[in-house]
C-alpha atoms as a PDB file:
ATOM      1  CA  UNK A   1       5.941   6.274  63.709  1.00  0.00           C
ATOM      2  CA  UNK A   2       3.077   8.091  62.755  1.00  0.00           C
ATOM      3  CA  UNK A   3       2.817  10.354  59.993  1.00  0.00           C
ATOM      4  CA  UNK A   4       0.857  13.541  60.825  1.00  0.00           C
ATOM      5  CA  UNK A   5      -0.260  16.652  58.504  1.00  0.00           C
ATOM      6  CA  UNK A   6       3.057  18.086  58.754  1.00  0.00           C
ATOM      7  CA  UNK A   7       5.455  14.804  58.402  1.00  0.00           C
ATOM      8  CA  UNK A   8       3.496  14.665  55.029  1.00  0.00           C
ATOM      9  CA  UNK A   9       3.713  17.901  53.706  1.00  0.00           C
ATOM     10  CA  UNK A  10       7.653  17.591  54.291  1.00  0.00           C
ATOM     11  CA  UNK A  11       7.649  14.200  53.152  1.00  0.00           C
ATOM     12  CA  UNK A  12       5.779  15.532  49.753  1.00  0.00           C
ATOM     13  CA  UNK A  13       7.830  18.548  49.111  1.00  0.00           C
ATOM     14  CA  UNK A  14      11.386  16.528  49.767  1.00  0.00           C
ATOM     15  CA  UNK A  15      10.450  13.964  47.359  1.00  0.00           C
ATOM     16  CA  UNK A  16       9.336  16.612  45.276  1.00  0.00           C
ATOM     17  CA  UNK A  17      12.496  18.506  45.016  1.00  0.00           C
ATOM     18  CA  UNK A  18      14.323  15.636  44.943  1.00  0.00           C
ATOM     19  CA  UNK A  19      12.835  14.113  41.813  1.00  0.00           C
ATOM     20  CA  UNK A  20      13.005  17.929  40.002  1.00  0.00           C
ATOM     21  CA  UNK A  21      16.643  17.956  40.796  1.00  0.00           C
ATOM     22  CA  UNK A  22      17.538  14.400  40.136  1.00  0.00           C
ATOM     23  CA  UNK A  23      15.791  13.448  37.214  1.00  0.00           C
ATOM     24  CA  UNK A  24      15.461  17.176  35.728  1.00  0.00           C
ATOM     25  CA  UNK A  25      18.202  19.106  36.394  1.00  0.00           C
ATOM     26  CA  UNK A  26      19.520  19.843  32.709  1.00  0.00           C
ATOM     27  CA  UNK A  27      15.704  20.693  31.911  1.00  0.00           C
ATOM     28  CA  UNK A  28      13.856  23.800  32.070  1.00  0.00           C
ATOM     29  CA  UNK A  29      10.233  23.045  33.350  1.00  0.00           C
ATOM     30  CA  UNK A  30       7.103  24.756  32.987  1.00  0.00           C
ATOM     31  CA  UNK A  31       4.971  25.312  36.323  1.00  0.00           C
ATOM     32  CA  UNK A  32       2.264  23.199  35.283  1.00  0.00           C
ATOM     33  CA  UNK A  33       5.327  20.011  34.870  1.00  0.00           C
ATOM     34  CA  UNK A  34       6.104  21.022  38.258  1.00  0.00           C
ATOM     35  CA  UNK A  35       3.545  20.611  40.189  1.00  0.00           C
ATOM     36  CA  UNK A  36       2.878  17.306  38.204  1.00  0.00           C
ATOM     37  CA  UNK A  37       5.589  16.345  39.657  1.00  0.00           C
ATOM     38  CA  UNK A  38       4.345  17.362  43.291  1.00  0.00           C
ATOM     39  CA  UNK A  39       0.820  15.746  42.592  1.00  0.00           C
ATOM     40  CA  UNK A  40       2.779  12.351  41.779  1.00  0.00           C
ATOM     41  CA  UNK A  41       4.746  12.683  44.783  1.00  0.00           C
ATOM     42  CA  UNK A  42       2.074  14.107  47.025  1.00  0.00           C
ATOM     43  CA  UNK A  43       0.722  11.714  50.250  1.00  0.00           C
ATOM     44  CA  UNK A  44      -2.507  12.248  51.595  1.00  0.00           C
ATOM     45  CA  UNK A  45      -1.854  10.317  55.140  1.00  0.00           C
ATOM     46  CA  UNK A  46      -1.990  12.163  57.875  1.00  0.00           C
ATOM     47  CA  UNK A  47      -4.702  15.093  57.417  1.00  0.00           C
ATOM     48  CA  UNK A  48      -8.205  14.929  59.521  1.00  0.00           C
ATOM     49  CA  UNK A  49     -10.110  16.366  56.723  1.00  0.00           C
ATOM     50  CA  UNK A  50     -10.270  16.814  53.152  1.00  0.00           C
ATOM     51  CA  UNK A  51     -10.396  20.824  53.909  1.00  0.00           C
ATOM     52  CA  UNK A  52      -7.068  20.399  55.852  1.00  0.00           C
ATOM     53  CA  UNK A  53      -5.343  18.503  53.431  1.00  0.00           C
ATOM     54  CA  UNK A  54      -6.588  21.303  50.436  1.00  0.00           C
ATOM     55  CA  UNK A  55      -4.872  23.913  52.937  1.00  0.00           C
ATOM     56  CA  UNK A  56      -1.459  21.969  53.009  1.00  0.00           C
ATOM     57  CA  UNK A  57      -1.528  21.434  49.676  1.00  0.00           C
ATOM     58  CA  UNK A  58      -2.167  24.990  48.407  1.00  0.00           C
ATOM     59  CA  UNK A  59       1.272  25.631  50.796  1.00  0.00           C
ATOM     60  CA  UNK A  60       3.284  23.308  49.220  1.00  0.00           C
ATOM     61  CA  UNK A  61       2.119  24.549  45.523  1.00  0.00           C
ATOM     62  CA  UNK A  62       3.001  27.927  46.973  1.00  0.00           C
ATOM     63  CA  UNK A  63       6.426  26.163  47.963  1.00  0.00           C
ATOM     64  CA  UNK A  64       7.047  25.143  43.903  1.00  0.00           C
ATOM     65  CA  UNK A  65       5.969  28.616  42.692  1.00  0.00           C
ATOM     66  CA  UNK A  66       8.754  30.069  44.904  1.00  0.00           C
ATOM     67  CA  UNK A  67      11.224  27.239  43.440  1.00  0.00           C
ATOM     68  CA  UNK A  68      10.032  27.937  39.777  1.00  0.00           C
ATOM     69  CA  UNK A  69      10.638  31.633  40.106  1.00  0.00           C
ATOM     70  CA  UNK A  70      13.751  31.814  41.786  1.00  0.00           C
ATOM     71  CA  UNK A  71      15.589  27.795  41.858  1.00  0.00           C
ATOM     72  CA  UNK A  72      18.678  28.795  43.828  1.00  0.00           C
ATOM     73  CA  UNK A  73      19.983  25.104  44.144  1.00  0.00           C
ATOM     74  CA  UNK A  74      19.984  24.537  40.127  1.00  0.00           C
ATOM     75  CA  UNK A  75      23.487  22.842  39.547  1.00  0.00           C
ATOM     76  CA  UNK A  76      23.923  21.431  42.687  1.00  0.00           C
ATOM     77  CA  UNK A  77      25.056  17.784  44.339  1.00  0.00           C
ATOM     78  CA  UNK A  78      22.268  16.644  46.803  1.00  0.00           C
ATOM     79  CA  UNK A  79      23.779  15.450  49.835  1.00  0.00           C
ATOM     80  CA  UNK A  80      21.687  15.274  51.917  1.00  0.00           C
ATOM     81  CA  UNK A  81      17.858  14.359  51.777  1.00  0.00           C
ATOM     82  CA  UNK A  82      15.104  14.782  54.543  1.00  0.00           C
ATOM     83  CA  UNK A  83      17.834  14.214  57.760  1.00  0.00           C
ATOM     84  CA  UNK A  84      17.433  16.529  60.207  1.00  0.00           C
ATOM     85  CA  UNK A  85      20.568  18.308  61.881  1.00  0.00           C
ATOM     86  CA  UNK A  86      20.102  19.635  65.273  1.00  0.00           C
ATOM     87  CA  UNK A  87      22.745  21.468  67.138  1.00  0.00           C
ATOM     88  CA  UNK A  88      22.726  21.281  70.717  1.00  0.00           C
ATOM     89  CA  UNK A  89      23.970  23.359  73.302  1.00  0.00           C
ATOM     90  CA  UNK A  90      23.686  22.658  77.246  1.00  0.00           C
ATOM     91  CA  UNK A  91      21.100  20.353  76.151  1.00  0.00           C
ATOM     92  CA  UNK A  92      18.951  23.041  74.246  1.00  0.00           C
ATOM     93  CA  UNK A  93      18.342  22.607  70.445  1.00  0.00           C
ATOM     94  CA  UNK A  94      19.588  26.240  68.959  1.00  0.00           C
ATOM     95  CA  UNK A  95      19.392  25.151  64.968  1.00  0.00           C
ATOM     96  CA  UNK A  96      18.567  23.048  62.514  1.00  0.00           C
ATOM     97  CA  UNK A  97      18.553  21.990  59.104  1.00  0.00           C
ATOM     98  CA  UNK A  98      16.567  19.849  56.849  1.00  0.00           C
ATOM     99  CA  UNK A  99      18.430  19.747  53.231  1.00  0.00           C
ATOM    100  CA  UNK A 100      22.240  19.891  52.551  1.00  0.00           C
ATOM    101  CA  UNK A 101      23.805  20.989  49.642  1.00  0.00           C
ATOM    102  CA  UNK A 102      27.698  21.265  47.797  1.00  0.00           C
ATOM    103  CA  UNK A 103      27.481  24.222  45.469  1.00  0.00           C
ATOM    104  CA  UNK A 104      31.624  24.959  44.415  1.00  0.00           C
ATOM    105  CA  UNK A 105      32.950  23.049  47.844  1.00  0.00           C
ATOM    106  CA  UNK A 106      30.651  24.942  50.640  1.00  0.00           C
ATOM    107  CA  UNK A 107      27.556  24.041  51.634  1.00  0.00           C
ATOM    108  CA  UNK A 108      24.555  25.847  52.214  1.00  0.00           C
ATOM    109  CA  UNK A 109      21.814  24.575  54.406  1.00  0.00           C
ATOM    110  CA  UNK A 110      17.968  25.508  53.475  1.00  0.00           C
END
């Protein structure tokens, strides 16, 4: 399989996330410590130009400024990491889901 501009992005964000919520969940982090954490997780395969790969990567810093102001999953068991979830009905896809998540025995889907 070949990763493309997007695979990456959602590649680089998951791992992100996951290695904020696995490794630093009883911490408070600044901004800056986050998106350390996205540059050390970040892959560059995939984009056709430096330009393009600046553009993805201001969206997924845009992505951690969202999750620094407002971290809705803080607390939570990870259960499930980068599988996708497709419902399908007379053979049409009508949802999905990327990341699962047990918060107090339900689970919410992002």
């Amino acid at each position: 399989m070949e990763i493309n501009k997007y695979l990456s992005l959602d590649i680089s964000l998951h791992k992100t996330l996951y290695d904020i919520n696995k490794n630093y969940s009883n911490s408070v982090l600044s901004y800056d410590a986050l998106l350390d954490i996205l540059n050390i997780n970040w892959l560059s395969t995939g984009y056709q130009s430096k330009h393009e790969e600046s553009l993805f990567r201001s969206y997924a810093t845009n992505v951690i400024k969202l999750y620094f102001l407002n971290p809705l999953d803080k607390g939570c068991d990870i259960l499930l990491l980068d599988k996708f979830i497709t419902f399908k009905e007379d053979f049409n896809v009508i949802g999905g889901s990327k990341i699962g998540q047990r918060k107090h025995q339900s689970y919410h889907y992002l």
